[in-house]
Protein backbone atom coordinates (compact mmCIF):
# COMPACT_ATOMS: atom_id res chain seq x y z
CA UNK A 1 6.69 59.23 -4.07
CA UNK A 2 5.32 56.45 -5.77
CA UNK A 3 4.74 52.92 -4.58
CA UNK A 4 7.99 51.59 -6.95
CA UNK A 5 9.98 54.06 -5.71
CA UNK A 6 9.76 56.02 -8.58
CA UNK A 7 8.51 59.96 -8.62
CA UNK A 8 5.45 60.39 -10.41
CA UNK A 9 5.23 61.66 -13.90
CA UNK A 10 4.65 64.86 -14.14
CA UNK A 11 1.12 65.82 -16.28
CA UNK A 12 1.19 68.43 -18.65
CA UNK A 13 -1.97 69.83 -18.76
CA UNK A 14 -3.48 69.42 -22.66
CA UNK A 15 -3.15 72.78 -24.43
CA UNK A 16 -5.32 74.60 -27.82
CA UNK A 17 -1.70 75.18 -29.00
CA UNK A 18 -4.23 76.50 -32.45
CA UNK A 19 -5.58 79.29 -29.59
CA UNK A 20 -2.26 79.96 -28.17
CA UNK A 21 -0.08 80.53 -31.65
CA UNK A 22 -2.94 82.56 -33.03
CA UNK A 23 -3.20 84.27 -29.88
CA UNK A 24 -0.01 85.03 -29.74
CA UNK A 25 0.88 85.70 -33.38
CA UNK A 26 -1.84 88.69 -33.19
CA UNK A 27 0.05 90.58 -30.27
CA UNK A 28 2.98 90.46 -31.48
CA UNK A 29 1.64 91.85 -35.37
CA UNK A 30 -0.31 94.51 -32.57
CA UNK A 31 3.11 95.19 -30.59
CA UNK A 32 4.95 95.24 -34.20
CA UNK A 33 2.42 97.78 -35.70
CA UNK A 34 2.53 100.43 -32.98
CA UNK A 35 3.63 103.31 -34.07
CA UNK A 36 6.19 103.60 -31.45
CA UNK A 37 7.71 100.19 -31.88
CA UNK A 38 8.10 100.75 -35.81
CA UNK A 39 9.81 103.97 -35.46
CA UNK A 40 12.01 101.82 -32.76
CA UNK A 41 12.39 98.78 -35.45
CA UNK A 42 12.22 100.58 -38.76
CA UNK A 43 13.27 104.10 -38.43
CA UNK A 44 16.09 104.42 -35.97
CA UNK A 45 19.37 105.87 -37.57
CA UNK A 46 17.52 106.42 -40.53
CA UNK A 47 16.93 103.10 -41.10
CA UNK A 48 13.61 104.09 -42.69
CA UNK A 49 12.05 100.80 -44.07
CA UNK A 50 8.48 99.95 -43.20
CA UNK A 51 8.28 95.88 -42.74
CA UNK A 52 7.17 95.16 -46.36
CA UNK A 53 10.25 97.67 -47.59
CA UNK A 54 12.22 95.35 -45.13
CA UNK A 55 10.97 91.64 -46.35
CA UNK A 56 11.12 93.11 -50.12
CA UNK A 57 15.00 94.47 -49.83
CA UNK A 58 15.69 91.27 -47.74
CA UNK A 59 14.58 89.06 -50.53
CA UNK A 60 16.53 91.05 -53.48
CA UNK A 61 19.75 91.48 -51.43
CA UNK A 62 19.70 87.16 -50.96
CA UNK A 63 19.06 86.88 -54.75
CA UNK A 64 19.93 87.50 -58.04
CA UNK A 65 18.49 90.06 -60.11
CA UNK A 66 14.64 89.53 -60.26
CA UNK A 67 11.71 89.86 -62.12
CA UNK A 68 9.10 92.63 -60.94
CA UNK A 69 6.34 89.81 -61.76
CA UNK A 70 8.22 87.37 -59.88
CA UNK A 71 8.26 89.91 -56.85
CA UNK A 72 4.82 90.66 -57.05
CA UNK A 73 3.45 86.77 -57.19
CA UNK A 74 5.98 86.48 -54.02
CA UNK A 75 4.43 88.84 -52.24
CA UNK A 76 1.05 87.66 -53.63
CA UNK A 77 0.32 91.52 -54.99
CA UNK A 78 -0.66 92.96 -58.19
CA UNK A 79 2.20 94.04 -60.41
CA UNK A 80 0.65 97.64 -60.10
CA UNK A 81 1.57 97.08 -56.39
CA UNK A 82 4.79 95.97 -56.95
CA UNK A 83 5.55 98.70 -59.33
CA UNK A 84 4.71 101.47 -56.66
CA UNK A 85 6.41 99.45 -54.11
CA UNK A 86 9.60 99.21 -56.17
CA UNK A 87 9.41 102.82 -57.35
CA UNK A 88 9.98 103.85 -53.49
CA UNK A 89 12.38 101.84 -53.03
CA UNK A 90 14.31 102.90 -56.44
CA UNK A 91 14.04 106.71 -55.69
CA UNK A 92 15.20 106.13 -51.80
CA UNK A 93 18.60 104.40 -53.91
CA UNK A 94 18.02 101.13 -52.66
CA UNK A 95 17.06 98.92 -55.65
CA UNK A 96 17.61 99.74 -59.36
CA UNK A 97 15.24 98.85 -61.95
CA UNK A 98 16.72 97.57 -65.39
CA UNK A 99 15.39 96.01 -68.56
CA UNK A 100 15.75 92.54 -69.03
CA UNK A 101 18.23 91.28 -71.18
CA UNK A 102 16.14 88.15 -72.07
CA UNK A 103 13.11 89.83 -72.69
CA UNK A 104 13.40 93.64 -73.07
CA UNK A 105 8.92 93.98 -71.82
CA UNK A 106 10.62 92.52 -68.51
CA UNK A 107 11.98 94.39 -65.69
CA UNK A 108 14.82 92.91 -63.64
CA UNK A 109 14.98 94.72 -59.62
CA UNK A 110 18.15 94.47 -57.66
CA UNK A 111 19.27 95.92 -53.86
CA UNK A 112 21.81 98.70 -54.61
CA UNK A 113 25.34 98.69 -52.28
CA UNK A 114 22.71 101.03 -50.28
CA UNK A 115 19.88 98.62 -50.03
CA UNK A 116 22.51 96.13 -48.42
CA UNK A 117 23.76 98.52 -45.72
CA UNK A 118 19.94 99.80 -44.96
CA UNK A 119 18.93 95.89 -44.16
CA UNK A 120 22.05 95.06 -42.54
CA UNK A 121 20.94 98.14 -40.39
CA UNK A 122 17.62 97.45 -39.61
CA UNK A 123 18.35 93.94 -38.72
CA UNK A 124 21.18 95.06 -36.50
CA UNK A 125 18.39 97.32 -34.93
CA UNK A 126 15.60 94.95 -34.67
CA UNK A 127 18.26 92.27 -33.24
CA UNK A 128 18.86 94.71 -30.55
CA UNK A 129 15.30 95.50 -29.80
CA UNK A 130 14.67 91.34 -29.76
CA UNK A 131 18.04 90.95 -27.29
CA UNK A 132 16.22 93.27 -24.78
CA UNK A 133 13.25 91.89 -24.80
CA UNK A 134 14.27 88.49 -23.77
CA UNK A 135 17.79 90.16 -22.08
CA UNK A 136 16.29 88.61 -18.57
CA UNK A 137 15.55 85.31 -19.61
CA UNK A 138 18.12 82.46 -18.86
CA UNK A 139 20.43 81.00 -21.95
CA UNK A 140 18.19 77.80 -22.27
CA UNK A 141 14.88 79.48 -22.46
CA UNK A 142 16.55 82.01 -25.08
CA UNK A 143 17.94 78.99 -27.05
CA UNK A 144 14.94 77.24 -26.95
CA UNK A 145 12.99 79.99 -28.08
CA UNK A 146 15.12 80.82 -30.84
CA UNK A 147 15.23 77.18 -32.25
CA UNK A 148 11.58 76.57 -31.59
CA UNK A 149 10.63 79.82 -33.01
CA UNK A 150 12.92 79.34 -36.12
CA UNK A 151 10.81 75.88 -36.70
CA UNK A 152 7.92 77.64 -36.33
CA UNK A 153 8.79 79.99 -39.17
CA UNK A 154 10.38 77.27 -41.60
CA UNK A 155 6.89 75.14 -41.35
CA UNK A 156 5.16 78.56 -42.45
CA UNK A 157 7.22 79.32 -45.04
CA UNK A 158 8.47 76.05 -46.43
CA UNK A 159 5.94 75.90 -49.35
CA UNK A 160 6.35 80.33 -50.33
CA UNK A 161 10.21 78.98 -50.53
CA UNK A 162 9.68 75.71 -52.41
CA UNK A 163 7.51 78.35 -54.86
CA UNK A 164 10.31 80.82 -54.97
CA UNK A 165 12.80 78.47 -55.33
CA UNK A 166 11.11 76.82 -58.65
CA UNK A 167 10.54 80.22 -59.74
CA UNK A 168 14.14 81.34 -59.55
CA UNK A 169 14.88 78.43 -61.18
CA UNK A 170 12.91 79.11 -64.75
């Protein structure tokens, strides 16, 4: 105890918190990528959506119908890309692929009653796969985690949103 009376502070020992998120970041995308843990979070119940399939249908089933060119500068690839991307999806009958009416050279993509219920799926699966993983820890450290985490993710994607946002918006 201290000479007031008072317990000492406690010192937190200065961390590379650049190291530790990069660190960290790159075993997870390693743990994400193995081939059993994508059959576990992608294909389970047939629930067959790679993570791109997965980001993609989760993007069209939160929006309205959308241009293929606005897809493709979302995900940052060429509208060759996009096209190949979208074809999959189309002829697994979870998007559908229509003209626009504004501008019949433009094609408008949106997540078929299909799409909806194979996202809903996979997140109910990969919720379940997250729930074990931190199953032992106590309510505050899961809370915590979840809040902190979700911050984490808004700071990285605040700008992409802001972009997609505007976009939407033309």
């Amino acid at each position: 105890m201290a000479e007031d009376g008072m317990e000492p502070a406690e010192t937190v020992e200065p961390v590379n918190v650049g190291e530790s998120i990069e660190s960290t970041l790159a075993l997870i995308q390693r743990w994400s990528t193995r081939a059993d843990n994508r059959r576990t979070l992608h294909d389970a119940e047939g629930a067959a959506l790679s993570s791109t399939d997965a980001w993609l249908l989760e993007r069209l089933v939160g929006s309205k119908p959308t241009r293929m060119s606005r897809l493709a500068e979302w995900l940052s690839v060429d509208k060759s890309t996009m096209t190949t991307e979208i074809r999959r999806l189309e002829a697994a009958g979870l998007v559908v692929r229509e003209p626009d009416p504004a501008d019949r050279r433009a094609v408008l993509v949106t997540a078929t009653a299909a799409g909806r219920v194979a996202i809903e799926r996979h997140r109910r699966i990969a919720q379940e796969v997250y729930n074990t993983l931190v199953g032992k820890w106590n309510e505050e450290d899961r809370a915590d985690f979840s809040r902190l985490l979700q911050r984490f993710s808004d700071e990285l994607s605040w700008v992409t949103d802001a972009v997609w946002r505007h976009n939407e918006s033309l």
